[in-house]
Structures are given as C-alpha cells and as structure tokens.
Protein backbone atom coordinates (compact mmCIF):
# COMPACT_ATOMS: atom_id res chain seq x y z
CA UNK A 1 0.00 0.00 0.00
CA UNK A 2 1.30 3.38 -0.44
CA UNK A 3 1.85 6.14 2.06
CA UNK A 4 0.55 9.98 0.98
CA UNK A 5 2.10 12.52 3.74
CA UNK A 6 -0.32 15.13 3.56
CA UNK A 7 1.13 18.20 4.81
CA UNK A 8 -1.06 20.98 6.90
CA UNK A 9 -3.35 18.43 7.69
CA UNK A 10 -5.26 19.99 10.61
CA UNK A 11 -6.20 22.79 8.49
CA UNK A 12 -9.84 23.81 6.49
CA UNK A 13 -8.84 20.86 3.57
CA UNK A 14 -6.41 18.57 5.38
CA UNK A 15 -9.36 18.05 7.65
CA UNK A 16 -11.20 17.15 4.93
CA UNK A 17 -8.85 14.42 4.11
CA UNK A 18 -9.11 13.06 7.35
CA UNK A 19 -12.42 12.77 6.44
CA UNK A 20 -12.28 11.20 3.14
CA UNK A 21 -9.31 8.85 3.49
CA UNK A 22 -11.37 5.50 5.32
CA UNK A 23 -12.50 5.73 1.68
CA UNK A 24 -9.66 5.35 -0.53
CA UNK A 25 -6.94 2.66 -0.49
CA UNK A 26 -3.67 4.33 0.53
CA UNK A 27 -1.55 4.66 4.08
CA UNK A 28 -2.39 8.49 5.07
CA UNK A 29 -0.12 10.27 7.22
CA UNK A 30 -1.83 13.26 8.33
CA UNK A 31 1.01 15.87 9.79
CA UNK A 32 0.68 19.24 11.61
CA UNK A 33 3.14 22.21 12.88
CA UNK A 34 3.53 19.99 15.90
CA UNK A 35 5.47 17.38 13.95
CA UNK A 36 7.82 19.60 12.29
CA UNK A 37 8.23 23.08 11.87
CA UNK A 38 7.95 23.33 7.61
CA UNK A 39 9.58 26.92 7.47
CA UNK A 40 12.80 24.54 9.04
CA UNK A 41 14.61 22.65 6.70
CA UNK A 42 16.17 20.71 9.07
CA UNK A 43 12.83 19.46 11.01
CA UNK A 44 11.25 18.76 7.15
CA UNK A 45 13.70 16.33 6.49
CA UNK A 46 13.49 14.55 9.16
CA UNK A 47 9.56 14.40 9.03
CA UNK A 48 10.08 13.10 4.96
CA UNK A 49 12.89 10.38 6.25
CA UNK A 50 11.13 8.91 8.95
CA UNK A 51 7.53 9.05 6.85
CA UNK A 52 8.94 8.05 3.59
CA UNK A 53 5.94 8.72 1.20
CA UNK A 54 5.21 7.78 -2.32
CA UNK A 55 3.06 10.58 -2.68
CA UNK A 56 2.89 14.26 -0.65
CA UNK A 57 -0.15 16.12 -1.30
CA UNK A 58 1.35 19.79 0.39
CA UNK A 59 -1.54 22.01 1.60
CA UNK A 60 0.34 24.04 4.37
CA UNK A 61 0.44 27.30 3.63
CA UNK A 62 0.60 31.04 5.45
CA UNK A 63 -3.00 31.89 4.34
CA UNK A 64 -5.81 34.53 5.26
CA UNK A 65 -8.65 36.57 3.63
CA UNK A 66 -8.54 39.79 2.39
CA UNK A 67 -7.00 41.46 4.45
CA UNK A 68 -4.67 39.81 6.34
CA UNK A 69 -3.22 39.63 2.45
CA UNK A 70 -2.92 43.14 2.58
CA UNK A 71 -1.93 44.19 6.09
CA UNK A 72 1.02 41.51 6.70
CA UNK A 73 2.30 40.96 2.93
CA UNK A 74 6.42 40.18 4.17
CA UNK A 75 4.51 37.07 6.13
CA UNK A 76 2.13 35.88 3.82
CA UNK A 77 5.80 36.30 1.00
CA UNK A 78 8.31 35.01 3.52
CA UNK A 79 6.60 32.26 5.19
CA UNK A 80 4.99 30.57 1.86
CA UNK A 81 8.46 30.57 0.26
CA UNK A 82 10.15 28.54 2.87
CA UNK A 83 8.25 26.16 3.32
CA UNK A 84 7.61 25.48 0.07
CA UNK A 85 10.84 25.34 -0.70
CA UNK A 86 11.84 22.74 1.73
CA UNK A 87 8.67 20.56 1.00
CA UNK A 88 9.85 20.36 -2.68
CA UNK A 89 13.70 19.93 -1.49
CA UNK A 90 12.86 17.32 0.88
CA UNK A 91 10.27 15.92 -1.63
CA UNK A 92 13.20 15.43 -3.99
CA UNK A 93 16.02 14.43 -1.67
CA UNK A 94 13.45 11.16 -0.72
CA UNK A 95 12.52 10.63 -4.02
CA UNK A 96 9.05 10.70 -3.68
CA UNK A 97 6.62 8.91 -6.69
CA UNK A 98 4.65 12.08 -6.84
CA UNK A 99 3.96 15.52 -5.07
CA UNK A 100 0.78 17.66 -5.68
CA UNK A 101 0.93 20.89 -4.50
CA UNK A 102 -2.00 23.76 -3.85
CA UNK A 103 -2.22 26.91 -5.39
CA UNK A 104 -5.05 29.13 -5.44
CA UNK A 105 -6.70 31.34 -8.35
CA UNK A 106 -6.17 34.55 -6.66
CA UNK A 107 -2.61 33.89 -8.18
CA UNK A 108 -3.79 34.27 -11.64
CA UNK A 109 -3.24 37.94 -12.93
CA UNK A 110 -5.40 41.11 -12.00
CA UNK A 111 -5.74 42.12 -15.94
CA UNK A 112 -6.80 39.18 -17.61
CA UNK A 113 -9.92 37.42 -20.18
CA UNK A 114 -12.35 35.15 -18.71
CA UNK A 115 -12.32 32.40 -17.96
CA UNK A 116 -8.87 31.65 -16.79
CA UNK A 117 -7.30 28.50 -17.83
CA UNK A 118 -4.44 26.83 -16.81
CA UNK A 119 -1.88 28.10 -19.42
CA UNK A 120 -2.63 31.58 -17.95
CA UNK A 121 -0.98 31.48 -14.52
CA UNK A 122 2.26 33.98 -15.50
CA UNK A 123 0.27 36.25 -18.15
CA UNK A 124 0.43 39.08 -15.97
CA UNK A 125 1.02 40.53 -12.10
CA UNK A 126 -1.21 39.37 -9.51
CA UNK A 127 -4.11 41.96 -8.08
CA UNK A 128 -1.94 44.19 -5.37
CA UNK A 129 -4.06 43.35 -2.78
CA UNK A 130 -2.32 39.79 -2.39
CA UNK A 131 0.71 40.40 -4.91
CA UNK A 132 2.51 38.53 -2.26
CA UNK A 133 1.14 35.62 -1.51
CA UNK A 134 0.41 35.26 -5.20
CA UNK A 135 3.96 35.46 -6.11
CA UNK A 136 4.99 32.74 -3.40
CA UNK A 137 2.70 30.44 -5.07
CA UNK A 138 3.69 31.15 -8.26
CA UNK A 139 7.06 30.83 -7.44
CA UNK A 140 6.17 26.85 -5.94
CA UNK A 141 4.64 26.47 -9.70
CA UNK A 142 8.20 27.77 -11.47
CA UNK A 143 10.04 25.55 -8.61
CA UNK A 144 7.80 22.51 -9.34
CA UNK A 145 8.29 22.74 -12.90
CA UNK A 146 11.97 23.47 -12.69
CA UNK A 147 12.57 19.45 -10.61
CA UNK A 148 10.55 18.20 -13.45
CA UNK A 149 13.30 19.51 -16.05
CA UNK A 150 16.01 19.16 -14.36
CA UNK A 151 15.44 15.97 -12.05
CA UNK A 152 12.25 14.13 -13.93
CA UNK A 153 10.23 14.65 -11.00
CA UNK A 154 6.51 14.20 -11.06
CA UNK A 155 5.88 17.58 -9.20
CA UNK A 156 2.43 18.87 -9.96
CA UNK A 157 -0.08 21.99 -8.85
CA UNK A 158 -3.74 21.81 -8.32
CA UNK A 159 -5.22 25.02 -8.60
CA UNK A 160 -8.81 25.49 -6.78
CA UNK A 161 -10.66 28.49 -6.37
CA UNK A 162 -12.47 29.50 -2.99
CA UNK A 163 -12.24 26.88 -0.48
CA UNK A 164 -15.07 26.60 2.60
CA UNK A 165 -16.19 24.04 4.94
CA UNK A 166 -16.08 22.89 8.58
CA UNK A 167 -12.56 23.58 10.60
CA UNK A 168 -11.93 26.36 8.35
CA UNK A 169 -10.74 29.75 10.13
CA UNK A 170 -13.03 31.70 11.30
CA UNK A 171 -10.94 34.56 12.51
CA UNK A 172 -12.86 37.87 11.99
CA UNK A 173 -9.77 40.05 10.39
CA UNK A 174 -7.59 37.00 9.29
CA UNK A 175 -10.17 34.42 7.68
CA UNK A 176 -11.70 33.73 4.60
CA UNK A 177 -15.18 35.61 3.21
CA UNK A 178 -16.96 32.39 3.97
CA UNK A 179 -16.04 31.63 7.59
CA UNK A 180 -15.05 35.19 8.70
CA UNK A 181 -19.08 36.17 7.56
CA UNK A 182 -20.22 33.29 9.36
CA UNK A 183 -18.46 34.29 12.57
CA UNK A 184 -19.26 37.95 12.16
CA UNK A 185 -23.41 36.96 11.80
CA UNK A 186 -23.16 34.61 14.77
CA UNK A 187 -22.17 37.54 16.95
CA UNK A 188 -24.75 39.93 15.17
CA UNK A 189 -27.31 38.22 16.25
CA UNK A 190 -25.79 37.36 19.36
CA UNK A 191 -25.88 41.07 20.09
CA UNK A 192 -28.95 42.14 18.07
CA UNK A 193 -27.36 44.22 16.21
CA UNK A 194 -26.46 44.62 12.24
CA UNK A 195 -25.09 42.46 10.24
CA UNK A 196 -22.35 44.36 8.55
CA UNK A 197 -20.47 43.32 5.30
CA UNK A 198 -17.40 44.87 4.43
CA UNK A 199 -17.41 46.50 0.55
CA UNK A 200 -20.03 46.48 -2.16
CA UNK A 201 -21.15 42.57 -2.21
CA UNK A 202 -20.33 42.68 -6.03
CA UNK A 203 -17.31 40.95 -6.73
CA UNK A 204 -18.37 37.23 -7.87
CA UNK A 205 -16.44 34.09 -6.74
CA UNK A 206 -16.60 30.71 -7.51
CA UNK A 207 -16.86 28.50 -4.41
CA UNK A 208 -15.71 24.86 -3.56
CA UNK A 209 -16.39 22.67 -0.49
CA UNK A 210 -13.35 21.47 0.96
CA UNK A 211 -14.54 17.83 0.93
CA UNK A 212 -15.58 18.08 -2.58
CA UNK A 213 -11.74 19.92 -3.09
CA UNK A 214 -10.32 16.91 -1.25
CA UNK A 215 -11.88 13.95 -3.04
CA UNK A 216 -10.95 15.24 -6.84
CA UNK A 217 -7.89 15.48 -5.89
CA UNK A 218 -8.07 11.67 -4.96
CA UNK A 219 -9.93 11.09 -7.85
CA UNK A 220 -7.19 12.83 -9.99
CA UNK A 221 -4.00 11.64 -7.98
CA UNK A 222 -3.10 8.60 -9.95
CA UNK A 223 -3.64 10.89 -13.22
CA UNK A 224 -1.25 13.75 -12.49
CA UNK A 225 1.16 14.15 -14.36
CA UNK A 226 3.53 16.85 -14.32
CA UNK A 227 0.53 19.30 -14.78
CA UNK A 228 -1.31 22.22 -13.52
CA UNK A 229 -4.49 21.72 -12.74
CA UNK A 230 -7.52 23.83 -11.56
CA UNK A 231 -10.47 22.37 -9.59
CA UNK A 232 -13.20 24.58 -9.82
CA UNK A 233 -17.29 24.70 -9.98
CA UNK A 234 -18.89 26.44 -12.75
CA UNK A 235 -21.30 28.81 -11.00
CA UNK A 236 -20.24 31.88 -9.67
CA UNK A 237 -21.89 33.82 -6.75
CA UNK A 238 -21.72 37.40 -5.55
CA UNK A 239 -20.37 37.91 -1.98
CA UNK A 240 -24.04 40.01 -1.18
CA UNK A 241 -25.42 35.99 -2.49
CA UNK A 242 -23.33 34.75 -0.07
CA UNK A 243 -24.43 36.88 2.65
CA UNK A 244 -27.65 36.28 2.36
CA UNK A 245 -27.10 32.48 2.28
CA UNK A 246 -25.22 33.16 5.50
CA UNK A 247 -27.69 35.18 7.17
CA UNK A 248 -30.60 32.77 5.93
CA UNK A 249 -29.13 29.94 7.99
CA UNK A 250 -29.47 32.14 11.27
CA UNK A 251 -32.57 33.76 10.20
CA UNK A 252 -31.27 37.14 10.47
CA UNK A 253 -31.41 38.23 6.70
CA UNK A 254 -33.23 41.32 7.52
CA UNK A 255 -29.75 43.02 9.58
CA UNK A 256 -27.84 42.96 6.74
CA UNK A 257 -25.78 46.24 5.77
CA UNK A 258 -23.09 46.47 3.09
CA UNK A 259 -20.09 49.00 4.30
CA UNK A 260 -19.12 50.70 0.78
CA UNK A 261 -15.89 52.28 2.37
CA UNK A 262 -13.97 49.10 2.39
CA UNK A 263 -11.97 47.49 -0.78
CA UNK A 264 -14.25 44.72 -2.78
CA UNK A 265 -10.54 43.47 -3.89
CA UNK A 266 -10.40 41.63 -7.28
CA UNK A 267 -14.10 42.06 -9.33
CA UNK A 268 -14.19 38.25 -10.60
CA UNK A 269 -11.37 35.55 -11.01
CA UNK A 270 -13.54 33.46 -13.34
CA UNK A 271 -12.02 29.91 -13.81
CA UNK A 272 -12.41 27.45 -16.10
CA UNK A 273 -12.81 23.73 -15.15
CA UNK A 274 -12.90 22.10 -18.68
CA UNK A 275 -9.58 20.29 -18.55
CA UNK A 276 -10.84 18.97 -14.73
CA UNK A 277 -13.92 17.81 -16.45
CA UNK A 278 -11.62 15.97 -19.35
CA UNK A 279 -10.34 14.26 -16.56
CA UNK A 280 -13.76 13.23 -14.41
CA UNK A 281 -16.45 12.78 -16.98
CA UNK A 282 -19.03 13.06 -13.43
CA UNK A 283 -18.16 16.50 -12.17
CA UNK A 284 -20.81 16.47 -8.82
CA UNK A 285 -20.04 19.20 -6.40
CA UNK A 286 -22.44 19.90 -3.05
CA UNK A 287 -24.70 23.37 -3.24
CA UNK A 288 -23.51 25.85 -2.05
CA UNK A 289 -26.09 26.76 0.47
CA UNK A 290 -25.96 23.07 2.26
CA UNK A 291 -21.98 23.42 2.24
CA UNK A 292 -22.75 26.69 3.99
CA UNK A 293 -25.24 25.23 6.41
CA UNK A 294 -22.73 22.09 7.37
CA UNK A 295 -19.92 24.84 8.02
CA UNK A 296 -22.32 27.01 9.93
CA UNK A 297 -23.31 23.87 11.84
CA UNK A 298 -19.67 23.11 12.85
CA UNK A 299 -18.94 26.34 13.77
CA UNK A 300 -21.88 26.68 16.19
CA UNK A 301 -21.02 23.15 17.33
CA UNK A 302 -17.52 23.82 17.86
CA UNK A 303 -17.48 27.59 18.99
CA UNK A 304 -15.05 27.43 21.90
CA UNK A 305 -12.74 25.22 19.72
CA UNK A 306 -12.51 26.22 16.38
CA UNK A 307 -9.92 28.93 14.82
CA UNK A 308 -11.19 32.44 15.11
C-alpha cells in the first residue's frame, strides 16, 4: 500500500482528508506544525525520512482573507516561500513517486480574459491586494516545474478556487469571506445588532467545499502528471449571495448592511474547469447553500474550539 504525507493536515482541507481517506486505499499520514516546523529545513527532512511517502499532497500554507493579504504581505511572501521550498527539497532528496501541491486562483493575474485556464498562470502581475502571496505560489509552480526539467520529478499543482467548509478559520480580520461572515453573523445576532459586510457585495467568486476539493484530488492523484491543474465549480456567486445564504441559515437576513468604504478586492477571477472535467467525466459538487449550512453547523457546534 502506499503512504501519501499530507502536509497541513489539521487545516480547512487537510481536515477534509481526514475525512475522506477511510475511503480510498492508501496509508495516510496526516502531519501538523507539531510534527515539524515546515519553514525549518532541518525538522522537514526529518519528518520526509522517517515518513517516507510515495506521494505528498502539500496544503500548508501562510494563508488569510482579504485582508490579512494586505496588512502583513512580508509574512504571507516570507513564510509561503520557505516552506515550500523545503517541501519540494525534501520531496526530492526522498525521491518521492509524486507531489501535488496547492495553489489558489487569486494567483492568476489582475488584468486578464475570462475564464482563466491553466496556461494563464504567469500572463500578468497578480491583483496588489495579495501580490505577495500570489507570487509565493507562483514561485512553488516555477520551482515545481523546474525538478521536473532538471530531475524528472513528477511535481504537480492543483489550482482550486475559494475553499469553505467545517474547521476552516473563522478569525474575523484574518479568515476567509466564507467563515469570517459566518463568525461575524453569529455575533450579530448574538448582540442584536447589524449584520455588517465589508465593501459592495459585487465581486463574484466561484466557491468549492473542501470535501468536494479533497476527493478530486483523490480522484485525480493517480492521473497527475507533471501538470497544472484547476479544480473549480462552474457557477459563480456574488459575496451580497453569499451573505444572504449566511444570514438565511441564522434567520437574520433582515440586519444585513453592506459598508461601501472598504476594498471589494479583485471584481471576478472566473475559472475554467474544462480540462478537470476531461479528466472526471461526473463532475458532482455539493450546493452551495448546504456546504454553507454544514460549516455554519460546525462552527456553532464547535465555537469554543474552532480557529477564530
């Protein structure tokens, strides 16, 4: 049987792996910050030795929401380069079968057509309001690509657009749209007082469920090869849609208020999914507003526990 190290595996989709993996016929080894620091080479290799995997499927990451991208940029730049270069060094030095690792499409360029394909990734700079994690990603996609060349690894990236789901973080300054909106209309109501949006509600992204995120790539694993690939639903939804979904699921859809003053970030990041669907001929992803309810669900469950 062989072993896939998953790396960042207490996080929104390494969780969702645990989840998953009683289904699929592999040795997981699920590993967190406590088993080795990733931004240390040093404590990386020792993690790959003493694992040995024929596959890594490398999820941890410095990430955040909106903001945090733009109010801590020399983290969110310095933190994502080492450790992804040490996962890929390490990944190499143990000669792994195959490493997948996770981009995002924020990467993709500010000034671009729709939709974004694969080929597209380097067209252009990144919108400034996460230039820097964008260009620590990219920069895993260059590295990756550069092993293959030079070494005839089988380093690939899956690309998937907004992730949500149970153990995500739902930190009100730090977390995702998804998660830090569900937070922020718990404590409306809570308080009984408005539910307030930051920005317009305009911009449209598309949305995946981190289960749904963590099975394709299972799906896809044994088909990688040397490729970029993005994982992505077809519908796209405005952040005022998801709002309302939000507020819907605490019945409090009459509090909402937009706050125009703040930055909507990047309009739309449209992204196409046709090569994904080349590869699974039975694309089936869960709606949006029941992957909102089980996240809502686990955070009201888990509200002295989670990340927030």
């Amino acid at each position: 049987m062989k072993t896939i190290l998953i790396t960042g595996s207490s996080g929104l989709v390494g969780s969702a792996f645990q989840k998953i993996s009683p289904g699929y016929n592999y040795n997981f080894i699920f590993s967190t910050s406590s088993d080795a620091d990733l931004t240390n080479y040093a404590e990386t290799k020792r993690l790959f030795e003493i694992v040995k995997p024929h596959y890594v499927i490398h999820l941890a990451a410095c990430v955040g929401g909106l903001y945090k991208n733009m109010n801590f940029k020399v983290d969110m730049l310095e933190k994502n380069l080492q450790i992804n270069l040490n996962v890929l060094k390490c990944a190499y030095e143990v000669k792994v079968d195959k490493c997948v690792c996770i981009l995002s499409t924020c990467i993709f360029p500010d000034k671009t057509t729709y939709p974004i394909d694969e080929t597209m990734l380097h067209d252009g700079p990144p919108h400034s309001s996460n230039d820097a994690y964008a260009y620590a990603k990219r920069i895993m996609e260059v590295h990756c690509r550069a092993y293959n060349e030079q070494y005839n690894t089988n380093f690939s990236c899956i690309i998937p657009t907004n992730i949500y789901g149970p153990h995500d973080n739902y930190s009100l300054e730090d977390g995702h749209v998804i998660p830090s909106l569900i937070h922020k209309c718990y404590l409306a109501k809570e308080q009984q007082i408005q539910f307030e949006v930051r920005g317009s509600g305009a911009p449209l992204r598309q949305f995946i469920f981190s289960e749904d995120l963590a099975k394709i790539i299972m799906d896809c694993l044994e088909l990688l090869n040397r490729e970029n690939l993005i994982v992505s639903t077809t519908e796209e939804y405005s952040i005022k849609d998801v709002a309302f979904h939000i507020a819907r699921e605490f019945e409090y859809e009459e509090h909402i208020v937009f706050k125009k003053q703040y930055a909507d970030g990047q309009f739309k990041k449209t992204a196409s999914n046709e090569k994904l669907k080349n590869k699974i001929q039975d694309l089936k992803f869960i709606d949006i507003q029941e992957g909102i309810h089980r996240s809502v669900d686990f955070f009201k469950d888990n509200f002295s526990l989670c990340r927030k």
